[in-house]
Protein backbone atom coordinates (compact mmCIF):
# COMPACT_ATOMS: atom_id res chain seq x y z
CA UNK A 1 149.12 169.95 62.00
CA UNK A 2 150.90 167.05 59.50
CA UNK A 3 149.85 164.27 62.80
CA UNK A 4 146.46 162.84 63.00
CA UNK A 5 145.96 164.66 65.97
CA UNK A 6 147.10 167.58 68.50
CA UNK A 7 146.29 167.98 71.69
CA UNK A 8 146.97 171.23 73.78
CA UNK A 9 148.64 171.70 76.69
CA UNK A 10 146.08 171.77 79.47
CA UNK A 11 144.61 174.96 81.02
CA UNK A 12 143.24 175.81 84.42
CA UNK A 13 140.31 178.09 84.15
CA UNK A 14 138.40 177.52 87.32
CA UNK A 15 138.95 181.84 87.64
CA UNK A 16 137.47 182.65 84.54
CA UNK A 17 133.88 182.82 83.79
CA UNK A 18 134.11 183.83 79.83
CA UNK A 19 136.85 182.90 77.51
CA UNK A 20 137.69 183.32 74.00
CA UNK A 21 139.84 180.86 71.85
CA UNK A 22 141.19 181.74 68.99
CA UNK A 23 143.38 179.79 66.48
CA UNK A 24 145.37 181.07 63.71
CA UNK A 25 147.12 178.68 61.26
CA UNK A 26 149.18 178.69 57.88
CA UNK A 27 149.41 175.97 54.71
CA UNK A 28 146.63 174.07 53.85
CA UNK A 29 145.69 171.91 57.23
CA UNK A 30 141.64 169.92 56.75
CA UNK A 31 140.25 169.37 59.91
CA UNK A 32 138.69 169.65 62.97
CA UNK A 33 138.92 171.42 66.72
CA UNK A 34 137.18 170.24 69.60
CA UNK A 35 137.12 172.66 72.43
CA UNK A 36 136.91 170.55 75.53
CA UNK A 37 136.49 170.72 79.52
CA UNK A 38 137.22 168.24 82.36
CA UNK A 39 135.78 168.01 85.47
CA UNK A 40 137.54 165.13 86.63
CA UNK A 41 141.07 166.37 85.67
CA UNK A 42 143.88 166.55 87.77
CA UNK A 43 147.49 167.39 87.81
CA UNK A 44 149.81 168.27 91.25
CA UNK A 45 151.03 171.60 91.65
CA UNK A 46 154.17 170.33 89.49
CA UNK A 47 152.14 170.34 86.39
CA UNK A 48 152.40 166.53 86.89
CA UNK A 49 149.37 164.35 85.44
CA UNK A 50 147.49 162.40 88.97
CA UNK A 51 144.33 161.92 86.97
CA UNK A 52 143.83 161.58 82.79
CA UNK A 53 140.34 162.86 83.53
CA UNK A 54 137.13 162.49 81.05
CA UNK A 55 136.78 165.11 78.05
CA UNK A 56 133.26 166.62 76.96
CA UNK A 57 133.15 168.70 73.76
CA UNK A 58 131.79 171.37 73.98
CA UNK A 59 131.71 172.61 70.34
CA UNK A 60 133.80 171.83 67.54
CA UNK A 61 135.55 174.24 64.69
CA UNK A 62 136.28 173.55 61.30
CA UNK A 63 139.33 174.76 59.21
CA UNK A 64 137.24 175.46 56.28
CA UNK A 65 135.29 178.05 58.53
CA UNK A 66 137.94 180.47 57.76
CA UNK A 67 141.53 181.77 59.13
CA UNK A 68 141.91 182.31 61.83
CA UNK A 69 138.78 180.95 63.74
CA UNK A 70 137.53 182.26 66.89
CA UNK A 71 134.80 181.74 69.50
CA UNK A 72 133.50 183.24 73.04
CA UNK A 73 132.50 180.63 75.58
CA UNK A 74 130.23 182.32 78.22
CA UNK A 75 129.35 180.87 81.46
CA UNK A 76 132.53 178.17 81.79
CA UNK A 77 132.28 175.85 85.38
CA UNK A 78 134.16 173.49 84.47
CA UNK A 79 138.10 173.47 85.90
CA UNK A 80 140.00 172.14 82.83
CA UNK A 81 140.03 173.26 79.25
CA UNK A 82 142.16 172.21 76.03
CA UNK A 83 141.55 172.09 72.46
CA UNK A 84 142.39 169.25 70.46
CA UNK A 85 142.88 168.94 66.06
CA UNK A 86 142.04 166.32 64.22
CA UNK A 87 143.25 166.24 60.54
CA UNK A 88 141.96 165.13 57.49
CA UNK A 89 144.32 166.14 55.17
CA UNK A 90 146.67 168.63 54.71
CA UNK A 91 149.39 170.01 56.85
CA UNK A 92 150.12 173.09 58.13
CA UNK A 93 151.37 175.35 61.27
CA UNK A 94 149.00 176.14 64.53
CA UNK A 95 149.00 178.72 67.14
CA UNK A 96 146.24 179.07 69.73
CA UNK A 97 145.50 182.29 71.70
CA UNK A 98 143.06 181.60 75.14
CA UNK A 99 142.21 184.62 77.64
CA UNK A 100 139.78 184.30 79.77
CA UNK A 101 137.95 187.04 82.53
CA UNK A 102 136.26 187.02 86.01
CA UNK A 103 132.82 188.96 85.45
């Protein structure tokens, strides 16, 4: 969380109807999350990158909402999901948790 910015590994949720996200951090990190989905993303079966995609937010978290900060996202279509940080100021440590379920 000391870069500008962090972007998460990329995460196939085409399965999973609900999720939940949380993240957890230590120090004193400023900034925000953007929990985003990609329609357009694609990777081979390698984990290799064929297509960058495009990113919609679909909601954003702030580290001055609290430690750790969670949220339930009902209803997910899209494919592709990762969360990305953007800092203000401040540094710190990050771990993110997502699960996700079939309904």
């Amino acid at each position: 969380m000391s870069q500008s910015s962090v972007t998460s590994s990329v995460t196939n949720i085409i399965t999973a109807d609900n999720l939940n996200q949380q993240l957890q951090w230590s120090g004193s990190p400023v900034g925000t999350f953007a929990l985003q989905v990609s329609g357009d993303y694609e990777q081979d079966m390698f984990g290799n990158v064929q297509n960058a995609g495009t990113w919609v937010t679909l909601t954003t978290l702030t580290t001055a909402g609290g430690n750790p900060a969670g949220i339930d996202l009902q209803g997910m279509g899209a494919p592709w999901y990762r969360v990305v940080y953007t800092k203000t100021s401040g540094s710190g440590t990050l771990q993110g948790f997502l699960t996700g379920k079939m309904l």
